[in-house]
N, C-alpha and C. Protein backbone atom coordinates (compact mmCIF):
# COMPACT_ATOMS: atom_id res chain seq x y z
N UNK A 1 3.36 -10.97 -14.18
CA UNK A 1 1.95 -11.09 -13.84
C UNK A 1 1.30 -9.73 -14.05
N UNK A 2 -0.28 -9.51 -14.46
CA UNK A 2 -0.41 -8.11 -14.59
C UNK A 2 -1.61 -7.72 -13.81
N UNK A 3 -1.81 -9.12 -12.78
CA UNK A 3 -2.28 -8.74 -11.58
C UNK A 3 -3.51 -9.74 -11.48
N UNK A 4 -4.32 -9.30 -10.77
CA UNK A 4 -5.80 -9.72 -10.61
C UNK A 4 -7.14 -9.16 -11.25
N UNK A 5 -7.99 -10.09 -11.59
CA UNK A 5 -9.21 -9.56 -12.48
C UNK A 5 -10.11 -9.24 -11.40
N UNK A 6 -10.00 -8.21 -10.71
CA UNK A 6 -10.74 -7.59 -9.48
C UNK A 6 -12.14 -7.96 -9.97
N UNK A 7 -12.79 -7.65 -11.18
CA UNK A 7 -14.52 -8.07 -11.31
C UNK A 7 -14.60 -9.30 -11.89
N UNK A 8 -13.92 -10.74 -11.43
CA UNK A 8 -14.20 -12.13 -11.35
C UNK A 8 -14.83 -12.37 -10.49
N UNK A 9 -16.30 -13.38 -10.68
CA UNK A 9 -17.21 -13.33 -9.64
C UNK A 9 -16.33 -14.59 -8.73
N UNK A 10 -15.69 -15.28 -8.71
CA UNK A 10 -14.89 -15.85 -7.64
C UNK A 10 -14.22 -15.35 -6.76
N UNK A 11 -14.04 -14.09 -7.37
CA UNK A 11 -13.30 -12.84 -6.33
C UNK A 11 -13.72 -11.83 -5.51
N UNK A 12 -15.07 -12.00 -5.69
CA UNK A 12 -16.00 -10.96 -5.23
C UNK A 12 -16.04 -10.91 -4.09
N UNK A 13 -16.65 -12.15 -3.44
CA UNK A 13 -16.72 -12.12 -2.02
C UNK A 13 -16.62 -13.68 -1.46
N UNK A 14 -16.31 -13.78 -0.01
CA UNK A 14 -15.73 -14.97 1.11
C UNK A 14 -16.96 -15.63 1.12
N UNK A 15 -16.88 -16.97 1.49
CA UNK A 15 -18.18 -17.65 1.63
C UNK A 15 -19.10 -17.25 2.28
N UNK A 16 -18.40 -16.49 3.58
CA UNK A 16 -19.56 -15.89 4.16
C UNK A 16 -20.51 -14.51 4.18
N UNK A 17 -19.71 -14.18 2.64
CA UNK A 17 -20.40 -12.96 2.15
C UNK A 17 -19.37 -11.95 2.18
N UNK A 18 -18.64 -11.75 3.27
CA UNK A 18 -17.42 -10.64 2.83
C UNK A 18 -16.63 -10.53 1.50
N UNK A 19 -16.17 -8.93 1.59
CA UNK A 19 -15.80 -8.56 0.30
C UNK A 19 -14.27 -9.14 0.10
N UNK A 20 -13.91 -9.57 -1.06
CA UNK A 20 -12.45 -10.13 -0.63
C UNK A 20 -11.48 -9.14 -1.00
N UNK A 21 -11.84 -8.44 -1.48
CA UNK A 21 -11.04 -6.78 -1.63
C UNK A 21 -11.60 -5.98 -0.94
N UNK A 22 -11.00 -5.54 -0.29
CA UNK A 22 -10.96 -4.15 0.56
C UNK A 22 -10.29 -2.90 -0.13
N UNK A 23 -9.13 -3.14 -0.53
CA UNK A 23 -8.17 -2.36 -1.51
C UNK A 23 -7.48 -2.90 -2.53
N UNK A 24 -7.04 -2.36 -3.04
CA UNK A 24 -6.52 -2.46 -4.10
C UNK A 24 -4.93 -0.99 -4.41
N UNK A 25 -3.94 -1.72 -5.05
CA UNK A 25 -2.87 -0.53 -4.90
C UNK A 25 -1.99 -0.92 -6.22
N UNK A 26 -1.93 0.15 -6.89
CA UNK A 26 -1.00 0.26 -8.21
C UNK A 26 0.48 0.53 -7.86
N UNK A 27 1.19 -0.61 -7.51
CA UNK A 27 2.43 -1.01 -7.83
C UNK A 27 3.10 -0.93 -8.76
N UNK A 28 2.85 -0.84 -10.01
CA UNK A 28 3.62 -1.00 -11.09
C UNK A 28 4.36 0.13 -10.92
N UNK A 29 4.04 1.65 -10.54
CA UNK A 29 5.02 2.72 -11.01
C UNK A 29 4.79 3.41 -12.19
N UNK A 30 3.75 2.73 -13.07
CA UNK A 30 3.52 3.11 -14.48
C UNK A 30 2.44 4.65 -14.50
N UNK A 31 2.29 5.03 -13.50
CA UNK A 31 1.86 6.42 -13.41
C UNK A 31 0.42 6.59 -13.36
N UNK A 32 -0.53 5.26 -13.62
CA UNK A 32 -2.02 5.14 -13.55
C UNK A 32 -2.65 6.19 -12.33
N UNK A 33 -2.07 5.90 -11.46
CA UNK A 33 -3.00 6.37 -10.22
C UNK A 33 -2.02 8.03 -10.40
N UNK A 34 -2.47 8.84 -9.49
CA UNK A 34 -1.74 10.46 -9.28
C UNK A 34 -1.12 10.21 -8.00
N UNK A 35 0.02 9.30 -7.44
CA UNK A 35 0.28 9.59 -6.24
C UNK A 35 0.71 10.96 -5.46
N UNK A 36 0.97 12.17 -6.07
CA UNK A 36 1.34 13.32 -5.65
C UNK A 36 0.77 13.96 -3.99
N UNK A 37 -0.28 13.67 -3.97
CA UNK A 37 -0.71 13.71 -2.34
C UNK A 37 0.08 12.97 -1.23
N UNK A 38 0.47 13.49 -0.38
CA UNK A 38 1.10 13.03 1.04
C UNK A 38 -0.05 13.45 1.93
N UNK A 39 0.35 12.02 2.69
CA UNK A 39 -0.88 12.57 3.76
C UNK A 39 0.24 11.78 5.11
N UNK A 40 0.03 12.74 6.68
CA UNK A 40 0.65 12.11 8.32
C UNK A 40 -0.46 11.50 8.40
N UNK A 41 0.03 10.14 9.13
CA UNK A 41 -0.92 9.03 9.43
C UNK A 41 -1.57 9.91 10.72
N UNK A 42 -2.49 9.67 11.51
CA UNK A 42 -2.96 9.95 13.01
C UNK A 42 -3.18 8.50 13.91
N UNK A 43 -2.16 8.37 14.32
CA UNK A 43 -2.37 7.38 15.13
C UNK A 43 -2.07 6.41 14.27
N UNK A 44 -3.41 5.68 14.57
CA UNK A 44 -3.00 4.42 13.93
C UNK A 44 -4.30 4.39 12.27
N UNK A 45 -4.31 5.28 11.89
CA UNK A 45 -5.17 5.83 10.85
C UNK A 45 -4.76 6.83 10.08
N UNK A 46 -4.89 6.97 8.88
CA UNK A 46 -5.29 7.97 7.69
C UNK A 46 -6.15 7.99 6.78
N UNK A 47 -5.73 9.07 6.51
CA UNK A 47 -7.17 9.64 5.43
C UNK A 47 -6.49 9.66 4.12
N UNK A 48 -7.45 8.51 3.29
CA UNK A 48 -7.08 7.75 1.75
C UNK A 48 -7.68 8.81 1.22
N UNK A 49 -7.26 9.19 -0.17
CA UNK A 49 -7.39 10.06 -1.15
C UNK A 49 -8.98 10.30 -1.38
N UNK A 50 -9.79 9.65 -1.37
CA UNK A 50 -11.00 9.01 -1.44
C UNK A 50 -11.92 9.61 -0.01
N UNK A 51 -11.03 10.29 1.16
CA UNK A 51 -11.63 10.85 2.62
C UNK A 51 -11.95 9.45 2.98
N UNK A 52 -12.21 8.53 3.42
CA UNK A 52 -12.31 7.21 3.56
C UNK A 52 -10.51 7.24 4.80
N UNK A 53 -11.28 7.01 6.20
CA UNK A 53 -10.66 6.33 7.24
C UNK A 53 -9.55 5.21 6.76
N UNK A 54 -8.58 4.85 6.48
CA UNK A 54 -7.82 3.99 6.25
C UNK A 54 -6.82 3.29 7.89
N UNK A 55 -7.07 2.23 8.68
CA UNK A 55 -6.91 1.91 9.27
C UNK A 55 -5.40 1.30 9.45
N UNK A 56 -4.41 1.63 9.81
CA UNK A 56 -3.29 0.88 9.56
C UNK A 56 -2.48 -0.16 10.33
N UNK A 57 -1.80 -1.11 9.70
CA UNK A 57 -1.43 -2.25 10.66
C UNK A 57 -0.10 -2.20 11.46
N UNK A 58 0.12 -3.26 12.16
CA UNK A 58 1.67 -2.82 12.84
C UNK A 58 2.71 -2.20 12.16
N UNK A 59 2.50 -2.90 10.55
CA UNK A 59 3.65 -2.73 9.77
C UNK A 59 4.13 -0.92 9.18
N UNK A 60 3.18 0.20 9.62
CA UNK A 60 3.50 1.34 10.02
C UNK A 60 3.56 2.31 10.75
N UNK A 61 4.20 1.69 12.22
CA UNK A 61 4.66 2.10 13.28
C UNK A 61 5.66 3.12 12.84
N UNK A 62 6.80 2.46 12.03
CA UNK A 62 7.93 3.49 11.73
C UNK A 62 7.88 4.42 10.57
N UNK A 63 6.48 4.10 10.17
CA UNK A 63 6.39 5.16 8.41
C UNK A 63 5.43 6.18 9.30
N UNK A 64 5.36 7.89 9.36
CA UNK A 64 4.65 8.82 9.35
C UNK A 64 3.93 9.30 8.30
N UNK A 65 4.74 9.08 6.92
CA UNK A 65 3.63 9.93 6.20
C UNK A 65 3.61 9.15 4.58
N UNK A 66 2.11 9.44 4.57
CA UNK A 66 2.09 8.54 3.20
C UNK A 66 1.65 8.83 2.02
N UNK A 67 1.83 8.31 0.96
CA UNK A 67 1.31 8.78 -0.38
C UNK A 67 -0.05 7.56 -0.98
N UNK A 68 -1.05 8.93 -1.17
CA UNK A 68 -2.05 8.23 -1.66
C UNK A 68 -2.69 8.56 -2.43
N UNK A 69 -3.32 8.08 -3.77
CA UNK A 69 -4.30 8.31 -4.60
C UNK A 69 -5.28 7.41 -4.59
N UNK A 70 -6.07 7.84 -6.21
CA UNK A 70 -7.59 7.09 -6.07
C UNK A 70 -7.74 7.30 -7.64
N UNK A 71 -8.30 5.98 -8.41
CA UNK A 71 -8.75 6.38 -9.26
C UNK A 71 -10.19 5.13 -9.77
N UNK A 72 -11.03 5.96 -10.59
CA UNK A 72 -12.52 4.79 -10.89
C UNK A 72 -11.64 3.60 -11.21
N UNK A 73 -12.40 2.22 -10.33
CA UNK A 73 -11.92 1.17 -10.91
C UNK A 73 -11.78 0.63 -12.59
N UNK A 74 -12.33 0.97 -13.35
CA UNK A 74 -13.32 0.68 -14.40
C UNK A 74 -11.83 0.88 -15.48
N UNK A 75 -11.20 2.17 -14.90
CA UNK A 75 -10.33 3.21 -15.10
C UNK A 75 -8.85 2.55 -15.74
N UNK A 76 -8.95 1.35 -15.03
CA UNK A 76 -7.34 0.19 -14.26
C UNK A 76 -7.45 -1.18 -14.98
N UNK A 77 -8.68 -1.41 -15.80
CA UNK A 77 -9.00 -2.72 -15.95
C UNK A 77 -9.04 -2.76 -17.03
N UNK A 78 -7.96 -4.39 -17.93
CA UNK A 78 -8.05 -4.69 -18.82
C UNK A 78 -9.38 -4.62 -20.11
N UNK A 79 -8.68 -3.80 -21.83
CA UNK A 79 -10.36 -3.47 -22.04
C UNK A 79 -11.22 -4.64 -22.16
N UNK A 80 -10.82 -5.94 -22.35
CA UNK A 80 -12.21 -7.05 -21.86
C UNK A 80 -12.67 -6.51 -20.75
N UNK A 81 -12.05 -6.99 -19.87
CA UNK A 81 -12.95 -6.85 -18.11
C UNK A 81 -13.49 -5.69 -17.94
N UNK A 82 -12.91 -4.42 -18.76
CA UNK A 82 -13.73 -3.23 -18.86
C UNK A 82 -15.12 -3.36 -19.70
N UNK A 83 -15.20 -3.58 -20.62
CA UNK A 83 -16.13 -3.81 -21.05
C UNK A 83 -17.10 -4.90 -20.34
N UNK A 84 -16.69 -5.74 -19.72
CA UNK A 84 -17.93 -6.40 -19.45
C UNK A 84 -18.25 -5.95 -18.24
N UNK A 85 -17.74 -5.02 -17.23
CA UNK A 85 -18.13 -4.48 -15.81
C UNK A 85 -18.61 -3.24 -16.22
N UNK A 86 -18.56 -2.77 -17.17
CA UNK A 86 -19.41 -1.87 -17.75
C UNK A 86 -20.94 -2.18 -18.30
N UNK A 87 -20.73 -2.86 -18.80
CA UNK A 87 -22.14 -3.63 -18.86
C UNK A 87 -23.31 -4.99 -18.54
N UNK A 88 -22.09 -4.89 -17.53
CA UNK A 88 -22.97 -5.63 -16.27
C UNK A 88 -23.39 -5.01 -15.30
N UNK A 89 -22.63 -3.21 -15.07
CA UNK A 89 -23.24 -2.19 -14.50
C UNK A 89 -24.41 -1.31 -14.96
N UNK A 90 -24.49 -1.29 -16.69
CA UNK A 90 -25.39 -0.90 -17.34
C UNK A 90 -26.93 -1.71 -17.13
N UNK A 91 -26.53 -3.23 -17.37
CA UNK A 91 -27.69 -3.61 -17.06
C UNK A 91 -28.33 -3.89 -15.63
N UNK A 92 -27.54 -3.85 -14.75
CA UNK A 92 -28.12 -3.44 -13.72
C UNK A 92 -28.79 -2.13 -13.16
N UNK A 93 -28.46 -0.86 -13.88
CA UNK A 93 -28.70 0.08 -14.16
C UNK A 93 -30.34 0.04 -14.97
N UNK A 94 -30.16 -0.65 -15.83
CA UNK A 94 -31.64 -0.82 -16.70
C UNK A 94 -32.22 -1.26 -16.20
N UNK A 95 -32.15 -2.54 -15.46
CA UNK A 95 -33.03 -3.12 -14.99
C UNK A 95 -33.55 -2.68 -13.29
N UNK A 96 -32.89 -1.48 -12.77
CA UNK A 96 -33.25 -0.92 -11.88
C UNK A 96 -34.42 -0.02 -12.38
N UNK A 97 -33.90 0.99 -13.00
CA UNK A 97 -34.75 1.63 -13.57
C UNK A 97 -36.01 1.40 -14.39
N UNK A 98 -36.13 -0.02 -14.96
CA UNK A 98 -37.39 -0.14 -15.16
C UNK A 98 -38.10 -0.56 -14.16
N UNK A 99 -37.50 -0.92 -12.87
CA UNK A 99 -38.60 -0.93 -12.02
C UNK A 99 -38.93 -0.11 -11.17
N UNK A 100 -38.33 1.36 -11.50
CA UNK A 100 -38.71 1.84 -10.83
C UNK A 100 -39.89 2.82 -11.63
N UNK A 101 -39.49 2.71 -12.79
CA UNK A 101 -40.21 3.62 -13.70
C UNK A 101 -41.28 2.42 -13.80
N UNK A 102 -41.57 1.43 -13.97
CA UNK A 102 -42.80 0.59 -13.62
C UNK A 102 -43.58 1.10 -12.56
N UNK A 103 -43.07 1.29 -11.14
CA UNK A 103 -43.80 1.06 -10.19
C UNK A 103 -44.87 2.94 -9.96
N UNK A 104 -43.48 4.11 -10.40
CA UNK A 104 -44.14 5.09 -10.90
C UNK A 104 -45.29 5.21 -11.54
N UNK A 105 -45.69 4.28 -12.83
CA UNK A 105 -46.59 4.60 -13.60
C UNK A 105 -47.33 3.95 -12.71
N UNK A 106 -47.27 2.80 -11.88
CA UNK A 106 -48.62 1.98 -10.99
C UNK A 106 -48.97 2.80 -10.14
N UNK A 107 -48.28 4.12 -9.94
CA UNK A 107 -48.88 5.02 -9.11
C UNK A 107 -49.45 6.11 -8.96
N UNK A 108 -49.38 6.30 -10.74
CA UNK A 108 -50.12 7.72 -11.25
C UNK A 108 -51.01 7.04 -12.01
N UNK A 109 -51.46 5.56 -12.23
CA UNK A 109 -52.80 5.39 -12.79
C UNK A 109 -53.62 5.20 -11.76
C-alpha cells in the first residue's frame, strides 16, 4: 500500500466538520522526513518538530523520548496529487487576491 491521498476531498473532514487528519507519520524508513531530532516527552506532552504541543496517549507511558520531524505536505505527495493541491492552492490564492485587490481599488476611487 503506499498509503493515503491525504488531499481527497472525502478525507478532508467528519460530517461534522472535523479534520480527519490530525497527523500524519512517514513509516516507510525511506528517509523523506529528517528524523534526527530527539525530543523528552513532559508529562503527558511534547514538542513536535513543527513547536506545536503534541499531546500523548496511554500508549507512551513507558517511551521517554522521541524522534520527530516535519516536512511541507505538498513535499510527500504523489506527483498527480501534487500537482493538483498545488493548484487548487494557487487558485485559491488567485481568487483571494482578486478580491482583495478589487476591493482596494473600490477604495481609492
Amino acid at each position: 500500500d503506499t498509503g493515503c491521498d491525504l488531499a481527497a476531498a472525502g478525507l478532508q473532514t467528519t460530517s461534522t466538520g472535523e479534520p480527519k487528519y490530525v497527523d500524519f507519520l512517514d513509516c516507510t524508513g525511506g528517509g523523506d522526513i529528517d528524523m534526527s531530532v530527539s525530543r523528552k516527552k513532559d508529562g503527558t506532552t511534547l514538542e513536535g518538530a513543527s513547536g506545536a504541543t503534541l499531546t500523548l496517549g496511554a500508549w507512551a507511558e513507558s517511551v521517554d523520548e522521541f524522534r520527530v520531524g516535519a516536512a511541507p505536505l505538498w513535499t510527500l505527495l504523489p506527483g498527480s496529487t501534487r500537482e493538483r493541491v498545488l493548484a487548487e492552492r494557487k487558485e485559491l490564492f488567485e481568487a483571494t487576491h482578486r478580491a482583495a485587490a478589487t476591493r482596494m481599488q473600490r477604495d481609492l476611487d
